[in-house]
Protein backbone atom coordinates (compact mmCIF):
# COMPACT_ATOMS: atom_id res chain seq x y z
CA UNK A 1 -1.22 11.72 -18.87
CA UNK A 2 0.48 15.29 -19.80
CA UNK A 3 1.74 16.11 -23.48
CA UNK A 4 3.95 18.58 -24.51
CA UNK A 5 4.60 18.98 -27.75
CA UNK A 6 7.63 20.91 -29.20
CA UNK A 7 7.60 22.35 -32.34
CA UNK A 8 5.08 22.67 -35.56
CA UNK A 9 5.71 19.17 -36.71
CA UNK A 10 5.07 20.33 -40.26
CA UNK A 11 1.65 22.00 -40.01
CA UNK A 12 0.41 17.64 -38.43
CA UNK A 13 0.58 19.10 -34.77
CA UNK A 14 -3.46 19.83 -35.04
CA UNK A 15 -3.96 15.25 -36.15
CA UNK A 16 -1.38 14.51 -33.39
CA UNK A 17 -2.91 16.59 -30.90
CA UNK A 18 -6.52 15.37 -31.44
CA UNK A 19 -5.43 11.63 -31.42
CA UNK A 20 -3.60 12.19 -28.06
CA UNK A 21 -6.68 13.83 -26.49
CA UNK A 22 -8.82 11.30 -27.72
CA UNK A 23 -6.54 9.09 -26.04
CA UNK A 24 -6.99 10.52 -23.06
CA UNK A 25 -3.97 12.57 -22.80
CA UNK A 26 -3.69 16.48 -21.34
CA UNK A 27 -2.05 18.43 -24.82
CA UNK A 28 -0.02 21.91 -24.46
CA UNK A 29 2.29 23.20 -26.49
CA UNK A 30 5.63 24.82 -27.00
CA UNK A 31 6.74 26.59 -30.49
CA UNK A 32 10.36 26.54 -29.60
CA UNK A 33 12.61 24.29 -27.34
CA UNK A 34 13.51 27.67 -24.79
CA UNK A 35 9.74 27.43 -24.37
CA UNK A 36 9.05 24.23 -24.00
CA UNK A 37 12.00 24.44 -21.23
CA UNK A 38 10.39 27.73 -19.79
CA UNK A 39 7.00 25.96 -19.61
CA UNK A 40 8.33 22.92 -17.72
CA UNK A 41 10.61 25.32 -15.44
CA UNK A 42 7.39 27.21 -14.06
CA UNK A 43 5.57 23.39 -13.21
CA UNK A 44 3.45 22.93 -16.11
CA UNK A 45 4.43 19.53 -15.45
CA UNK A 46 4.65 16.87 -18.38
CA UNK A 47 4.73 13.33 -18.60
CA UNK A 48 6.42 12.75 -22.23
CA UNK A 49 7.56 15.46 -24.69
CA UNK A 50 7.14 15.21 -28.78
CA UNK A 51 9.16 17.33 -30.04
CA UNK A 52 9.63 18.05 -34.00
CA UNK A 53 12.84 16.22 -34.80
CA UNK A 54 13.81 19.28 -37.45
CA UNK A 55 14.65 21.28 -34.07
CA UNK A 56 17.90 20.46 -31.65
CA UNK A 57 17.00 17.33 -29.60
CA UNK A 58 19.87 17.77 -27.59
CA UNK A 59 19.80 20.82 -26.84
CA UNK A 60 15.99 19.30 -25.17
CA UNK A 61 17.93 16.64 -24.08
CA UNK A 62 20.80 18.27 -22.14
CA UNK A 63 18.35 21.33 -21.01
CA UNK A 64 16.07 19.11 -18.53
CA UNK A 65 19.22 17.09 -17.61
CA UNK A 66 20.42 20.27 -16.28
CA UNK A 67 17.07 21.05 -14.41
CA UNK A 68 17.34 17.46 -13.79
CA UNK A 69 13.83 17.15 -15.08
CA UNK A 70 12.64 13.34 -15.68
CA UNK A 71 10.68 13.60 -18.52
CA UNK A 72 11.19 11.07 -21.94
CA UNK A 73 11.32 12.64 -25.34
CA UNK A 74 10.11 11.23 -28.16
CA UNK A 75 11.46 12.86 -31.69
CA UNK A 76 8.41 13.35 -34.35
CA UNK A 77 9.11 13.72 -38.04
CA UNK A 78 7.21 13.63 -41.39
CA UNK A 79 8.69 10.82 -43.76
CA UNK A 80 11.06 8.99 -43.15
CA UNK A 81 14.68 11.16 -42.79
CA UNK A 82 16.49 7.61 -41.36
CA UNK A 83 19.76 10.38 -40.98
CA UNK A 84 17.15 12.74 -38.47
CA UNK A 85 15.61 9.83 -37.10
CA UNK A 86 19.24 8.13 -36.00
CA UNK A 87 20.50 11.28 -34.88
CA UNK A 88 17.55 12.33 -32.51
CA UNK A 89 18.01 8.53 -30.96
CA UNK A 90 21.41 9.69 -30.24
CA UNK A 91 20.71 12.73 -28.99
CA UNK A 92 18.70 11.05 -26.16
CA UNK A 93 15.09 10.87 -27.80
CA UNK A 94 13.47 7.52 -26.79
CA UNK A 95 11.42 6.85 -29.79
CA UNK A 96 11.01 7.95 -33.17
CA UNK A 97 7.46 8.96 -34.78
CA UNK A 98 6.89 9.19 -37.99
CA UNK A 99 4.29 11.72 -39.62
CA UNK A 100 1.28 11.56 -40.28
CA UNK A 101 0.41 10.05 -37.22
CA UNK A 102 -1.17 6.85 -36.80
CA UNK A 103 -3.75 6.58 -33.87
CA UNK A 104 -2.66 3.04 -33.12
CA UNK A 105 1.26 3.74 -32.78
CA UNK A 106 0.55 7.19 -30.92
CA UNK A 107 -1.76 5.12 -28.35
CA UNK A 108 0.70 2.41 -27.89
CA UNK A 109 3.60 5.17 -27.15
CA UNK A 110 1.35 6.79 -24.33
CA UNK A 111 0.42 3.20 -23.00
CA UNK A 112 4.09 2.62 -22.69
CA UNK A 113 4.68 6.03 -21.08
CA UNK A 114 1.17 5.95 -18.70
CA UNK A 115 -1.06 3.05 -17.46
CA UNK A 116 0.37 0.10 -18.80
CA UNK A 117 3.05 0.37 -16.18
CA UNK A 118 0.61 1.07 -13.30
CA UNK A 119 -1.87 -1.97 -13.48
CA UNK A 120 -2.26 -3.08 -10.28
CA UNK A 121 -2.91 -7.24 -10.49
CA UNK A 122 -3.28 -9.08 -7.65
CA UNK A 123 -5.76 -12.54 -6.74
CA UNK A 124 -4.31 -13.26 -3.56
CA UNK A 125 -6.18 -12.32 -0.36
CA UNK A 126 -3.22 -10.62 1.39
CA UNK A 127 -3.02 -8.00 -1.13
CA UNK A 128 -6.63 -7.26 -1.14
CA UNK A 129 -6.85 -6.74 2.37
CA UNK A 130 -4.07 -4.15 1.73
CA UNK A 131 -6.60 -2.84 -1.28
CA UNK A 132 -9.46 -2.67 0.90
CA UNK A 133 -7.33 -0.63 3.71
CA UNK A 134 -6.01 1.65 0.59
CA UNK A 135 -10.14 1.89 -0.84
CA UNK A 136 -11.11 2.94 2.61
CA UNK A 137 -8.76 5.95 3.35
CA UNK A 138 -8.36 7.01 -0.39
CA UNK A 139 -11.01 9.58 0.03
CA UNK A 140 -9.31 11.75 3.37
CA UNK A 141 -6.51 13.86 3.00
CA UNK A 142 -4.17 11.65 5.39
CA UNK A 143 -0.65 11.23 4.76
CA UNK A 144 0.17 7.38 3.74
CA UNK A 145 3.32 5.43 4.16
CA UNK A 146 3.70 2.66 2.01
CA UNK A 147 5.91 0.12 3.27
CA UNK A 148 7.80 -3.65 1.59
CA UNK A 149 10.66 -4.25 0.07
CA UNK A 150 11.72 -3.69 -2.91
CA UNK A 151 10.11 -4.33 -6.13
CA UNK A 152 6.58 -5.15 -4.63
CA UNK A 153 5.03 -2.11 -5.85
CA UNK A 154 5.09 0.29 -3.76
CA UNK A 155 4.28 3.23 -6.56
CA UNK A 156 1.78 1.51 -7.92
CA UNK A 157 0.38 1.56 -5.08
CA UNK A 158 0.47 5.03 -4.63
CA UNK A 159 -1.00 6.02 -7.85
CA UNK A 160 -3.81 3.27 -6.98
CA UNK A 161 -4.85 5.60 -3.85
CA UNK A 162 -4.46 8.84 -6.11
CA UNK A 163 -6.68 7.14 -8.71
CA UNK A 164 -9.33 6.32 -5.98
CA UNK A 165 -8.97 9.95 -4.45
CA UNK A 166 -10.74 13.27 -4.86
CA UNK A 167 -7.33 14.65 -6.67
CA UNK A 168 -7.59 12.39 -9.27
CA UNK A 169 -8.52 15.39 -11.76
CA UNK A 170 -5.11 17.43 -10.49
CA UNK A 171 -1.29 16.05 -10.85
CA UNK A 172 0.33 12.85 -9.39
CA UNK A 173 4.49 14.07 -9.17
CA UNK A 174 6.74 11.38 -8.02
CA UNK A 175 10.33 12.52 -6.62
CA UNK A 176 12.62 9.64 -6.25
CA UNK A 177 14.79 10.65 -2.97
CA UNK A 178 17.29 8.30 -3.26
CA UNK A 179 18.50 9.57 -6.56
CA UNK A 180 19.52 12.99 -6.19
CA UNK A 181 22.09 14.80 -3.77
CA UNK A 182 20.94 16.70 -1.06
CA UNK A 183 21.21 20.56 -2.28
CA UNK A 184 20.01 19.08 -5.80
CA UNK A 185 17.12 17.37 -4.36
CA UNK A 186 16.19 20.64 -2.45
CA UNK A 187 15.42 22.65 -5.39
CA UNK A 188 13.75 19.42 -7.13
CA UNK A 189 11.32 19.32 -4.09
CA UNK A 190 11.07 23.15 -3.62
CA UNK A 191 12.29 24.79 -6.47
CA UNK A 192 14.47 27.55 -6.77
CA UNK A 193 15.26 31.70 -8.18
CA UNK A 194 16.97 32.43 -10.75
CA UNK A 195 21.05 33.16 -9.47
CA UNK A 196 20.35 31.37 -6.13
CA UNK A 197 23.22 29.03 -6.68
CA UNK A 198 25.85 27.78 -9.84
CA UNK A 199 23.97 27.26 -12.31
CA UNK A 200 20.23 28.34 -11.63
CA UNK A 201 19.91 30.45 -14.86
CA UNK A 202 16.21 30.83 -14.30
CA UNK A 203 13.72 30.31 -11.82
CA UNK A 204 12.62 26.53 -11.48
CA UNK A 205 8.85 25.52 -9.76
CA UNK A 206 9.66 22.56 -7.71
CA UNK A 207 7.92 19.54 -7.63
CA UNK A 208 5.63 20.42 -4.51
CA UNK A 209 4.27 23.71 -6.61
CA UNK A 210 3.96 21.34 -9.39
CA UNK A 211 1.48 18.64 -7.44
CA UNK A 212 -0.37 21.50 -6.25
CA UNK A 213 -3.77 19.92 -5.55
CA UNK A 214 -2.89 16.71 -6.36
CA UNK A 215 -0.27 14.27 -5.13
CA UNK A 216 3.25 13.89 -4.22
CA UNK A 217 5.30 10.71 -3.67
CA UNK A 218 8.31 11.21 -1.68
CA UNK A 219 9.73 7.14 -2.73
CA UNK A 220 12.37 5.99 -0.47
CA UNK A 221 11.97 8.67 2.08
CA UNK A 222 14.10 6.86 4.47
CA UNK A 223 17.27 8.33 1.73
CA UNK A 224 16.59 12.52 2.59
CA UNK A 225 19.12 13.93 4.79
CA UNK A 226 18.37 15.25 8.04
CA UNK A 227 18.54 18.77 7.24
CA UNK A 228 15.98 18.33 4.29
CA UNK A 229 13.99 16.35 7.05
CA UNK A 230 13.43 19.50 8.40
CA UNK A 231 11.85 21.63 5.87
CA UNK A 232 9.77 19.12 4.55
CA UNK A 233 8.24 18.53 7.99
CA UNK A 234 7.97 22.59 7.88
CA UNK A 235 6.47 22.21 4.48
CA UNK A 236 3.52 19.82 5.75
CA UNK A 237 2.58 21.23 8.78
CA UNK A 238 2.74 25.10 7.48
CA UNK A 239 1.16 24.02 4.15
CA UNK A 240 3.73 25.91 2.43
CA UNK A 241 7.49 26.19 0.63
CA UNK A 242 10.62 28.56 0.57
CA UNK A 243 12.08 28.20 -2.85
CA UNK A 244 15.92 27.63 -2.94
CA UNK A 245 16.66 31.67 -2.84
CA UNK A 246 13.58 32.69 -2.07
CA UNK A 247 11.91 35.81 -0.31
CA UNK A 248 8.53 34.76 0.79
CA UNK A 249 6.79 31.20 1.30
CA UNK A 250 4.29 30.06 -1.62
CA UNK A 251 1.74 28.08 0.01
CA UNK A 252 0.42 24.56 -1.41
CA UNK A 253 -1.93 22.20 -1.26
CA UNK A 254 -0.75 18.79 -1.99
CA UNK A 255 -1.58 15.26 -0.34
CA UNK A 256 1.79 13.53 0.62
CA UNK A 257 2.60 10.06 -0.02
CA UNK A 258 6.12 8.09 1.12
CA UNK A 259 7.24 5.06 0.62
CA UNK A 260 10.38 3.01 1.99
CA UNK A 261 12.01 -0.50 2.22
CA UNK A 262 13.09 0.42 5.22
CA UNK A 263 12.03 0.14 9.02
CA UNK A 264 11.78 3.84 9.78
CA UNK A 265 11.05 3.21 13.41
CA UNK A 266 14.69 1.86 13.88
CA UNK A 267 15.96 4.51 11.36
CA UNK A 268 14.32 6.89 14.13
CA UNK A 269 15.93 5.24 16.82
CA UNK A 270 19.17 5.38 15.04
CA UNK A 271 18.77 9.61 14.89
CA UNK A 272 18.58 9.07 10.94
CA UNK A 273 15.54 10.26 10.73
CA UNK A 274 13.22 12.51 12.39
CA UNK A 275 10.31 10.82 14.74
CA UNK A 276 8.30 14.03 14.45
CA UNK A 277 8.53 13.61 10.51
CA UNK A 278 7.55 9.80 10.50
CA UNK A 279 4.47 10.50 12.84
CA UNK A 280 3.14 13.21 9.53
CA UNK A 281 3.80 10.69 6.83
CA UNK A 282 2.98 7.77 8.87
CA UNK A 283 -1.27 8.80 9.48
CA UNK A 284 -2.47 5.72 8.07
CA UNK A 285 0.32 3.01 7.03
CA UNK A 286 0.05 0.81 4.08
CA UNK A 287 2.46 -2.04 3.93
CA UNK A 288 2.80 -4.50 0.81
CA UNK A 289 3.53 -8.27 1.65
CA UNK A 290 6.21 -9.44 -0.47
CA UNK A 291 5.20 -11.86 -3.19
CA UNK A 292 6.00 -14.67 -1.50
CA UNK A 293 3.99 -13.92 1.08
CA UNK A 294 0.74 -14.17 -1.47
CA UNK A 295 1.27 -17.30 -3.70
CA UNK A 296 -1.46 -16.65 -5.76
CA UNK A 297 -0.65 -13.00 -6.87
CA UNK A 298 2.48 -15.26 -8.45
CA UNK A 299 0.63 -17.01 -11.06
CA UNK A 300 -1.63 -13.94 -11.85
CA UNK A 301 1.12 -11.47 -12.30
CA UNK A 302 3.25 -14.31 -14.44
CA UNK A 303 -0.16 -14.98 -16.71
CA UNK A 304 -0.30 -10.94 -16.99
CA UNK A 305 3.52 -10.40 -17.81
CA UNK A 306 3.50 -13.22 -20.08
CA UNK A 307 0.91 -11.90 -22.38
CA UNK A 308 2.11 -8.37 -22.24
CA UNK A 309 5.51 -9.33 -23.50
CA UNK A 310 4.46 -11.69 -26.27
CA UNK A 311 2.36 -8.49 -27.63
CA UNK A 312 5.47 -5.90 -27.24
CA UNK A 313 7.76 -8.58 -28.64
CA UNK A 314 5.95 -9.84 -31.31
CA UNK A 315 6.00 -13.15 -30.74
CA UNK A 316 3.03 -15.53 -30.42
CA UNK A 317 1.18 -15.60 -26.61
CA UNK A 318 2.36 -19.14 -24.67
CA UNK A 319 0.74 -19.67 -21.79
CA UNK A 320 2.61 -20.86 -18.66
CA UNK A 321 2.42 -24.20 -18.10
CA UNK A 322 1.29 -26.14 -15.42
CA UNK A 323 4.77 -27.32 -14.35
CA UNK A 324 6.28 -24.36 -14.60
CA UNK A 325 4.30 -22.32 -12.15
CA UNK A 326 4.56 -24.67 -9.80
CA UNK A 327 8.39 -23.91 -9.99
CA UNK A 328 7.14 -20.39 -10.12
CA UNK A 329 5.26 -20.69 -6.64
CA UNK A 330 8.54 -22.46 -5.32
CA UNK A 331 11.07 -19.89 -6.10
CA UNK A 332 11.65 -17.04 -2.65
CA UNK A 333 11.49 -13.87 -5.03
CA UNK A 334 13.67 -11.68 -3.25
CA UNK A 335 12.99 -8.81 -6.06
CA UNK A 336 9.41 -9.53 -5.84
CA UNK A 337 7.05 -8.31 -8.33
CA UNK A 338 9.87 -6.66 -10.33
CA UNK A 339 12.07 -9.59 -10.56
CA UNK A 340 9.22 -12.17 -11.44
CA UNK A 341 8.19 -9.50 -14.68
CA UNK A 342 11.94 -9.51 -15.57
CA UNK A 343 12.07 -14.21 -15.37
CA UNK A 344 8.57 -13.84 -17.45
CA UNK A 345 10.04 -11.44 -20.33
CA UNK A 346 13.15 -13.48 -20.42
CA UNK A 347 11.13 -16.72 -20.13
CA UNK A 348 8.74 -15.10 -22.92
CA UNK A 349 11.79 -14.90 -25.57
CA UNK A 350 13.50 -18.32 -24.16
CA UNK A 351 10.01 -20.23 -25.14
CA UNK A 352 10.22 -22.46 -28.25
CA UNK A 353 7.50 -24.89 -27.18
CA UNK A 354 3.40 -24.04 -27.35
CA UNK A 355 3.65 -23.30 -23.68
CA UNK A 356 6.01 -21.62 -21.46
CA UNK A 357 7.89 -24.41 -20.34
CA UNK A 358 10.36 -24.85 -17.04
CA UNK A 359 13.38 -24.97 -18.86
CA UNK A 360 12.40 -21.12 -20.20
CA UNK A 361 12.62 -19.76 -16.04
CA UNK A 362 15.97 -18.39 -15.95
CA UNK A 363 18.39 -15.92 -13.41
CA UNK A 364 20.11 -13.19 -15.37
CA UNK A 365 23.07 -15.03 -15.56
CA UNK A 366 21.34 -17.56 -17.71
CA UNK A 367 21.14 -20.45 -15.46
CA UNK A 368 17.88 -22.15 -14.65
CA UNK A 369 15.67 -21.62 -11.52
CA UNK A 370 15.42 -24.84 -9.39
CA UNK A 371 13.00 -26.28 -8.12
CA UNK A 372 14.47 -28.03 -5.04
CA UNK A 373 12.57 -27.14 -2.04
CA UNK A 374 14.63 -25.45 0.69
CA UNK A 375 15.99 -26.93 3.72
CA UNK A 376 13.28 -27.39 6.45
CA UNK A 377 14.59 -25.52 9.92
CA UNK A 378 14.41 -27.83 12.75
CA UNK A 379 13.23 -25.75 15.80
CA UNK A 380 13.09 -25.96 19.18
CA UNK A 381 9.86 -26.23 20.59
CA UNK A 382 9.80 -22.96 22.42
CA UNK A 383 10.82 -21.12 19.06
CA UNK A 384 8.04 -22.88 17.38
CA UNK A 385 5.64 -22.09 19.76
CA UNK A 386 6.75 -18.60 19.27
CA UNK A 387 6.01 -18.27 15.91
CA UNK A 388 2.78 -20.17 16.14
CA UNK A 389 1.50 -17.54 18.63
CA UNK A 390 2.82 -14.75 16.29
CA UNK A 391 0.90 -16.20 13.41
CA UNK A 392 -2.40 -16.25 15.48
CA UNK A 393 -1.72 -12.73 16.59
CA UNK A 394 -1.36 -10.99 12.72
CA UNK A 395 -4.32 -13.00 11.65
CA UNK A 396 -6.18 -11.22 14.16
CA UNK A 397 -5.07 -8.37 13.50
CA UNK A 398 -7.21 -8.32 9.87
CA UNK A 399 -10.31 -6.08 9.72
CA UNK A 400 -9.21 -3.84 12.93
CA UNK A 401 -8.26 -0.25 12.59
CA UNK A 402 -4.79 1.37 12.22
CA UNK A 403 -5.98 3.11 15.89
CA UNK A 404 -7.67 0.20 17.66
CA UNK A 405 -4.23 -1.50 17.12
CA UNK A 406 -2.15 1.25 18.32
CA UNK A 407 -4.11 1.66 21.58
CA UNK A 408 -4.57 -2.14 22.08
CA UNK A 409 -0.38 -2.21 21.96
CA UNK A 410 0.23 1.10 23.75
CA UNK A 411 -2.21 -0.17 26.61
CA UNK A 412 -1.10 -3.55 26.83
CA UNK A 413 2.39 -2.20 27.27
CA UNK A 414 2.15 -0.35 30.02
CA UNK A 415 -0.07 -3.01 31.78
CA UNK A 416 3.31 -5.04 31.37
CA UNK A 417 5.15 -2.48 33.02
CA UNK A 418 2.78 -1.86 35.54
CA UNK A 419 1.67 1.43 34.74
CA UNK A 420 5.73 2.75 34.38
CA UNK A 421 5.01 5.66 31.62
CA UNK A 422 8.83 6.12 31.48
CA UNK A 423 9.86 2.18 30.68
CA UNK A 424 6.24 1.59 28.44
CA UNK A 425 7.77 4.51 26.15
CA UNK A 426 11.06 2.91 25.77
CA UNK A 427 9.43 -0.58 24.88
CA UNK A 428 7.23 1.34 22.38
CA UNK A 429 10.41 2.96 20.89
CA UNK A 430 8.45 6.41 21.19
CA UNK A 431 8.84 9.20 23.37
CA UNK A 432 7.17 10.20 26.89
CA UNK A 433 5.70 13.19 25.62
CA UNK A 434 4.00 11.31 22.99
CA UNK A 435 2.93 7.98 25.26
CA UNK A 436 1.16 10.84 27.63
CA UNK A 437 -0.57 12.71 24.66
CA UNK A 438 -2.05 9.15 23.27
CA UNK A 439 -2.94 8.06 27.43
CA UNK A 440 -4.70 11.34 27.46
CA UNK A 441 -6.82 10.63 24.32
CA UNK A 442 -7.58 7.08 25.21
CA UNK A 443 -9.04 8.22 29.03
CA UNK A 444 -10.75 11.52 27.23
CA UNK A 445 -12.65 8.75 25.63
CA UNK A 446 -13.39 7.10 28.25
CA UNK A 447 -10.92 4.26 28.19
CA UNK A 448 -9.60 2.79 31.40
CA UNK A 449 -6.04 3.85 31.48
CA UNK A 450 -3.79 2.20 34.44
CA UNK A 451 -2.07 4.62 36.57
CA UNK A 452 1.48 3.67 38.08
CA UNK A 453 1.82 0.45 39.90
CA UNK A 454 -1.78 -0.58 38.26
CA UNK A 455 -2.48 -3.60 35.95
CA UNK A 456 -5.97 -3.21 33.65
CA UNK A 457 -6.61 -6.82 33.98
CA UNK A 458 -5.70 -7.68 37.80
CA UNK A 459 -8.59 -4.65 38.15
C-alpha cells in the first residue's frame, strides 16, 4: 500500500504518517499539489493520496485526470470546516478526514483502498487446484495468463501470484486495456517526453517504469490494438521501453501478467491479435472456473460478503439461511463472483428477519431470484456420450503439467493425421514453424515422434 500525502495538514502530517506506517502502508510526501503531481509523473507510484483540504482539490483532481492517473484522493482537514469538507467531495475527493487522526478510521480508509478488496475466498476444490497451479509457478519469472469470464476474479488472482512471488517487496501496477484509447494507452503503458504530443506538458514515467521489479497486469489484453501489440511484444522480449517521444530505450525489469474473458486462440485466428504475443504472455496459463462451476465457493463467498457488508453498513450481521443458499447454489451467476457480492449487499440491506432470508435475493431491478430449476436438455445419445467422454478427459487432466498436456495433444494430433505436419498445425490452430520447433524438442528428449504416413500407436 503507497501513501502520498499532500500538504502540511496543520503541523498532524508527523501522527498521520506514523499511524499509516504502522498500518502497513509505504508514506512519501508532497508539500505542494505541482509536487505531488511531479512525484507521481516520474512513477513514484501511489495507491491513495491525502491531501490537506486547505489546498485546491481540484486542481489534484483535474491534474491526474489529465495524466489519466487512477489514483483516489481523500481530502484531510483539522476540525470540522463542513463548507471545506463539502467542497473537496465536490471537487472529486472520495472521503473526508478529519484531524487529529484516529488510528481506527485511518486503518479502515486503507482497508477500503488495499486488501479488503483482494481476499481471495474460495472452499471449493476447483479453485484450489487453480491455487495450487498459481502456488507452484509463483516463484519463476514466467509470464501468466489468467483466463474466465467476467467477474470471477481474475485480478485477484493476479495479486495472489504477486503476493506469493519474490517481487512481493517491489510494485504491483495494474493497467486496465480496455479503458483507454490507443495513443492514450501508449503513453499510460510507456510513458512519454515532455512536448511529444497535445498536451504532454511534462515528461510522464509509464506504468512499465513504474512496476519496475515488480509486477504488471495488462487486464483484458485481448482490447490493445494491433499496433500496440507490437511494442509490447518488443517490450518483453528486449526487456526494455521507448517512451512516447523518446530518444533512447530505458530498460526494465518487470514480471508480466494478462488477463482476458476472451478466447485469444480464436482472437489469433481472427488476425486480432498477435500469435507471437499470446505465446509470451501465455508461459504458464491460469484459468478461473466460473462460480457455477464450484458450488461450494458460492456459500463461502455469500457467508464472507454478508458479514463484510453488515460491518460497512452498520447494520447487525444475519447469517444466510439455510433456504436461501440453497436458492443461492441454484441461481447460473452469469457475473460470477462480482454479481453474487452485489445480490449479498443488496440482500444485506433488504434483511428484516434474524437471518438472511430468500425473499432478501434480489436482481437489480428489484425482482426476486427464483428458484425454479432449469429445463433439463433431452439429448441424443451420441451427444451425451460426447460429453460424458469430455468430462472423463478434463478430470484427467488434474495434477499433469501445462507441458505434458501440450505434447500429449500436439502428439496425438498428428498421430490422427498420420504424421501430416502441415494438416496437424491447422487442427492445432498454430503454425508449421511452431508444430516443427515443439516436434524437435519432444524427439531431442527422446520422445518418439511419428514421421509422415506413421501412427505412434499402430508402431
Amino acid at each position: 500500500m503507497r501513501l502520498l500525502i499532500v500538504g502540511s495538514l496543520n503541523g498532524q502530517i508527523g501522527a498521520a504518517t506514523k499511524i499509516a506506517m504502522e498500518r502497513g502502508a509505504k508514506v512519501t510526501h508532497a508539500a505542494t499539489i505541482e509536487q505531488a503531481l511531479d512525484s507521481l509523473r516520474g512513477g513514484n507510484g501511489a495507491d491513495l493520496v491525502f491531501c490537506d483540504v486547505m489546498l485546491e482539490i481540484g486542481a489534484l483532481v483535474r491534474g491526474l485526470s489529465a495524466e489519466r492517473i487512477c489514483t483516489p484522493v481523500v481530502a484531510c482537514g483539522v476540525g470540522t470546516d463542513t463548507r471545506r469538507a463539502v467542497d473537496a467531495i465536490r471537487a472529486g475527493a472520495k472521503e473526508y478526514l478529519p484531524l487529529p487522526a484516529d488510528p481506527e478510521l485511518i486503518a479502515a480508509v486503507l482497508a477500503a483502498v488495499a486488501d479488503e478488496s483482494h481476499q481471495l475466498i474460495h472452499e471449493d476444490q476447483a479453485m484450489s487446484a487453480v491455487l495450487a497451479l498459481a502456488d507452484q509457478i509463483a516463484g519463476s519469472e514466467a509470464s501468466i495468463l489468467i483466463t474466465g469470464e467476467s467477474g470471477t476474479g481474475k485480478e485477484v488472482l493476479a495479486r495472489y501470484v504477486h503476493r506469493k512471488s519474490a517481487r512481493v517487496e517491489k510494485p504491483f501496477i495494474s493497467v486496465k486495456c480496455a479503458a483507454s484509447p490507443e495513443n492514450l494507452l501508449e503513453s499510460e503503458l510507456f510513458g512519454h517526453e515532455k512536448g511529444a504530443f497535445t498536451g504532454a506538458i511534462a515528461r510522464r514515467i509509464g506504468k512499465f517504469e513504474e512496476a519496475n521489479g515488480g509486477t504488471l497486469l495488462l487486464d483484458e489484453i485481448s482490447e490493445m490494438d494491433a499496433r500496440l501489440q507490437a511494442k509490447l511484444l518488443r517490450a518483453i522480449q528486449e526487456r526494455e521501453i521507448d517512451r512516447v517521444g523518446g530518444t533512447k530505450p530505458v530498460k526494465v525489469d518487470i514480471r508480466i501478467i494478462a488477463t482476458s474473458n476472451r478466447d485469444l486462440a480464436e482472437a489469433v485466428k481472427h488476425g486480432t491479435f498477435r500469435e507471437d504475443l499470446l505465446y509470451r504472455l501465455n508461459v504458464v496459463n491460469l484459468r478461473i472456473p466460473a462460480l457455477r462451476e464450484r458450488p461450494k465457493d458460492i456459500g463461502a463467498l455469500a457467508h464472507h460478503f454478508a458479514r463484510k457488508y453488515a460491518e460497512a453498513n452498520g447494520v447487525p450481521y444475519r447469517p444466510i439461511a439455510p433456504a436461501t443458499e440453497k436458492l443461492l447454489l441454484s441461481h447460473p451467476w452469469r457475473g460470477n463472483v462480482r454479481e453474487l457480492e452485489n445480490t449479498i449487499h443488496r440482500a444485506v440491506l433488504l434483511a428484516t428477519g434474524a437471518e438472511i432470508g430468500p425473499e432478501a435475493i434480489r436482481l437489480p431491478d428489484g425482482t426476486q431470484v427464483s428458484n425454479a430449476p432449469a429445463p433439463a436438455l433431452s439429448l441424443d445419445p451420441s451427444v451425451q456420450s460426447a460429453v460424458t467422454s469430455a468430462a472423463v478427459a478434463t478430470r484427467n487432466l488434474v495434477g499433469r503439467t501445462v507441458a505434458d498436456v501440450e505434447r500429449d495433444l500436439i502428439l496425438d494430433t498428428l498421430d490422427h493425421c498420420l504424421g501430416n505436419r502441415t494438416h496437424a498445425a491447422n487442427i492445432l490452430g498454430i503454425s508449421i514453424r511452431t508444430l516443427r520447433n515443439k516436434l524437435r524438442e519432444y524427439s531431442d528428449n527422446g520422445v518418439a515422434v511419428p514421421g509422415h504416413g506413421e501412427n505412434r500407436l499402430a508402431g
